[in-house]
N, C-alpha and C. Protein backbone atom coordinates (compact mmCIF):
# COMPACT_ATOMS: atom_id res chain seq x y z
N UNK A 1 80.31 -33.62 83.90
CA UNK A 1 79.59 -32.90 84.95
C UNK A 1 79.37 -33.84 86.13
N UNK A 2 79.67 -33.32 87.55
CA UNK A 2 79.09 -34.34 88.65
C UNK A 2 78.07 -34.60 88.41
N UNK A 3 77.56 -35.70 88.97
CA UNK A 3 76.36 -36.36 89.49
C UNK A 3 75.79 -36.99 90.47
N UNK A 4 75.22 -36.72 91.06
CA UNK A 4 75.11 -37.74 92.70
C UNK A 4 74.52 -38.60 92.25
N UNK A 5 74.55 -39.65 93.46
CA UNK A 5 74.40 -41.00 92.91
C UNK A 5 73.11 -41.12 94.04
N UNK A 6 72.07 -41.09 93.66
CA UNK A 6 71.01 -40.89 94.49
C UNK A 6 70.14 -42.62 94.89
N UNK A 7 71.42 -43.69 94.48
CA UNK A 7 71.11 -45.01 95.41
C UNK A 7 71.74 -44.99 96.23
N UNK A 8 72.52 -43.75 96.61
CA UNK A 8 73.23 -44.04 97.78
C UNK A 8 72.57 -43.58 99.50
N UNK A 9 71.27 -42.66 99.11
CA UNK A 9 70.45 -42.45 100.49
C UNK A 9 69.36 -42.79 99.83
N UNK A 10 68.16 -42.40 100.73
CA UNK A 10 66.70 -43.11 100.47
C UNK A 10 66.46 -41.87 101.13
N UNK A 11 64.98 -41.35 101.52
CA UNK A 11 64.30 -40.30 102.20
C UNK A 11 63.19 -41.66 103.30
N UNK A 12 63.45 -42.67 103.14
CA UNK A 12 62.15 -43.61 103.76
C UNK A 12 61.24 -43.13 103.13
N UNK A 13 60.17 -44.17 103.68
CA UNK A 13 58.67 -44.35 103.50
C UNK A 13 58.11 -43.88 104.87
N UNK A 14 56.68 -43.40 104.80
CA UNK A 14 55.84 -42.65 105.45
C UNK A 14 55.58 -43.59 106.55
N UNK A 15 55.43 -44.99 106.40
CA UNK A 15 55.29 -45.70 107.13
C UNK A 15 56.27 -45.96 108.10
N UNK A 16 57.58 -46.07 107.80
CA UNK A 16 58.80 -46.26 108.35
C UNK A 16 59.01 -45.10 109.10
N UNK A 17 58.45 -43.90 108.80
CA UNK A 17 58.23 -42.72 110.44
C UNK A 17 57.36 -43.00 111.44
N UNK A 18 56.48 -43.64 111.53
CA UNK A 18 55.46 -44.22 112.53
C UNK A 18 55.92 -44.94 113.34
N UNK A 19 56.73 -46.15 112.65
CA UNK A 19 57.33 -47.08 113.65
C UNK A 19 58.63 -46.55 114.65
N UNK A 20 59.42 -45.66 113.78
CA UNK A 20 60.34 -44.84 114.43
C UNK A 20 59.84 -44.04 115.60
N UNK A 21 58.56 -43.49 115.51
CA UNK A 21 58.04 -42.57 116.42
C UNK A 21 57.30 -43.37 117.68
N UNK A 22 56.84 -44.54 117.25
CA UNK A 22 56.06 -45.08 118.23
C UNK A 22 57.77 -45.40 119.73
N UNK A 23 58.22 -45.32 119.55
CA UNK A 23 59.82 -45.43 120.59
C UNK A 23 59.84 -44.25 121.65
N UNK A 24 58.81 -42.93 120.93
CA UNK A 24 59.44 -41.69 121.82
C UNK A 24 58.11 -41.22 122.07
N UNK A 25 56.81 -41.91 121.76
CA UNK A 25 55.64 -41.20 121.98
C UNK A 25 55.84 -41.07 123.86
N UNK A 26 55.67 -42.21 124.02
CA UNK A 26 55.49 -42.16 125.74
C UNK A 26 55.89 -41.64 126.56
N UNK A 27 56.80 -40.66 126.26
CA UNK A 27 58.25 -40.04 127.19
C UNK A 27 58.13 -39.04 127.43
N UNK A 28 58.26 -38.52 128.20
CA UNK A 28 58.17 -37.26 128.93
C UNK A 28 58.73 -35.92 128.41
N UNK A 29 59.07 -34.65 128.34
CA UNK A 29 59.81 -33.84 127.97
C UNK A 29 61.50 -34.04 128.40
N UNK A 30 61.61 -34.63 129.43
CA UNK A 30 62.91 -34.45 129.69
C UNK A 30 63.54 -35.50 129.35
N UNK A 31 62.57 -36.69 129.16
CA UNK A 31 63.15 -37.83 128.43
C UNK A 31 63.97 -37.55 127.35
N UNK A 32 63.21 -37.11 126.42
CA UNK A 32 63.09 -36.35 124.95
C UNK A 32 64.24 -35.68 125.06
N UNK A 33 64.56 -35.27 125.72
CA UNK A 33 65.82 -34.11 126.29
C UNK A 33 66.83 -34.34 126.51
N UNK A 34 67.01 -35.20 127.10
CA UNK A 34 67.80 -36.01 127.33
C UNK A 34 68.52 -36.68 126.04
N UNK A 35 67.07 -37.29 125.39
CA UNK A 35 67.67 -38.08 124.07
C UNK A 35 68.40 -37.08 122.89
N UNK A 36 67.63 -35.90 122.48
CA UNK A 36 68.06 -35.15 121.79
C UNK A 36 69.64 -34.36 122.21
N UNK A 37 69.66 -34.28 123.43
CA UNK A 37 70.96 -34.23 124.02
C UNK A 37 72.14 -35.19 123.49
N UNK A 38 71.33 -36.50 123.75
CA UNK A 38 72.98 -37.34 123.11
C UNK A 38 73.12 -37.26 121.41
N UNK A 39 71.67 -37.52 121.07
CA UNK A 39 71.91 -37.41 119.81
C UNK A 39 73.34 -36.47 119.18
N UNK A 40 72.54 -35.40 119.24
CA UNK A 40 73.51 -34.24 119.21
C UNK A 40 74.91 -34.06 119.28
N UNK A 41 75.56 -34.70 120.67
CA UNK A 41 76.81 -34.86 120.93
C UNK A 41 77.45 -35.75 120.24
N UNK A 42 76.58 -36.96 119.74
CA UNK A 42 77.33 -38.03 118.80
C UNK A 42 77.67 -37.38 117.99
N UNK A 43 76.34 -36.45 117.16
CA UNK A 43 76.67 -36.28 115.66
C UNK A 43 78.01 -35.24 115.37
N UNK A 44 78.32 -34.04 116.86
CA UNK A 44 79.01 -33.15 116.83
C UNK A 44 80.21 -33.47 117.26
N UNK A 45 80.54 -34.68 117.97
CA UNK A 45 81.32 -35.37 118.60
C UNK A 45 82.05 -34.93 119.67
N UNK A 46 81.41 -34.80 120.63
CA UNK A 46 81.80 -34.21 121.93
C UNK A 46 81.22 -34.62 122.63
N UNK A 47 81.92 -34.77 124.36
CA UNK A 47 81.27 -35.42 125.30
C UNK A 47 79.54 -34.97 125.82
N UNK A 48 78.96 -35.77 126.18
CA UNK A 48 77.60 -35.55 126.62
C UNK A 48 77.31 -34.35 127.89
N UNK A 49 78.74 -34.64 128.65
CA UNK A 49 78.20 -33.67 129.95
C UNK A 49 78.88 -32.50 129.90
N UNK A 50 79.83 -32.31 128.66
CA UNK A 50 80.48 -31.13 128.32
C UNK A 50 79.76 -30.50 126.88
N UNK A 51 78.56 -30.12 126.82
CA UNK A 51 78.53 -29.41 125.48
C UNK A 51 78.76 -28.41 125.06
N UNK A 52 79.07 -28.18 123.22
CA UNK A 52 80.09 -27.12 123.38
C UNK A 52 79.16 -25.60 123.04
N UNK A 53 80.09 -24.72 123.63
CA UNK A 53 79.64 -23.79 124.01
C UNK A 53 79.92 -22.43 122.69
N UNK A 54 79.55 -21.67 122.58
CA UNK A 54 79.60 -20.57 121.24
C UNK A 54 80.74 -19.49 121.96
N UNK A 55 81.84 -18.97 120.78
CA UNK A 55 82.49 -18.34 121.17
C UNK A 55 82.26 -16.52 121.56
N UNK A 56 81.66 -16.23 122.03
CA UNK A 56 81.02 -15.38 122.26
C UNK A 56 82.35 -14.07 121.96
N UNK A 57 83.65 -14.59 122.08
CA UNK A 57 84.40 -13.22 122.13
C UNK A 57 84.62 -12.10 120.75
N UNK A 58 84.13 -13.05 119.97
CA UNK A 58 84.04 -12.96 118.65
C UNK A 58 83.30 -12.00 118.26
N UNK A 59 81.93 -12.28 118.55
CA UNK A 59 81.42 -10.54 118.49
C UNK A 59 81.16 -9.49 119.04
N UNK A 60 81.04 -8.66 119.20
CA UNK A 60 80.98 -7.26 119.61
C UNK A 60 79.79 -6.59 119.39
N UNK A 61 79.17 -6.09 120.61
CA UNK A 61 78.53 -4.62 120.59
C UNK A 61 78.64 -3.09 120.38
N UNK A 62 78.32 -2.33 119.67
CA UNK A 62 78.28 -0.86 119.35
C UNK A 62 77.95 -0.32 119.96
């Protein structure tokens, strides 16, 4: 039977979100926006000033 091998991620410690957060307290909304913007594009892998867009032709109205 599979098994994951659960030394291979961690979930962190409670503490280790604090320090992460203290980076984005100060920032503005569009900062934030900005950041979550690239994030995003890394993880989806597409350029930053092109994001991608939903194929809309796909569905249909009745």
């Amino acid at each position: 039977m599979f098994k994951l091998d659960r030394t291979a991620h961690s979930s962190g410690k409670i503490t280790d979100f604090k320090k992460e957060s203290d980076n984005y307290k100060n920032l503005d909304l569009k900062q934030i926006g900005e950041i979550f913007s690239y994030l995003q594009s890394v993880s989806y892998n597409y350029p930053v000033d092109k994001p991608i867009k939903m194929d809309k032709s796909f569905f249909t109205m009745r």
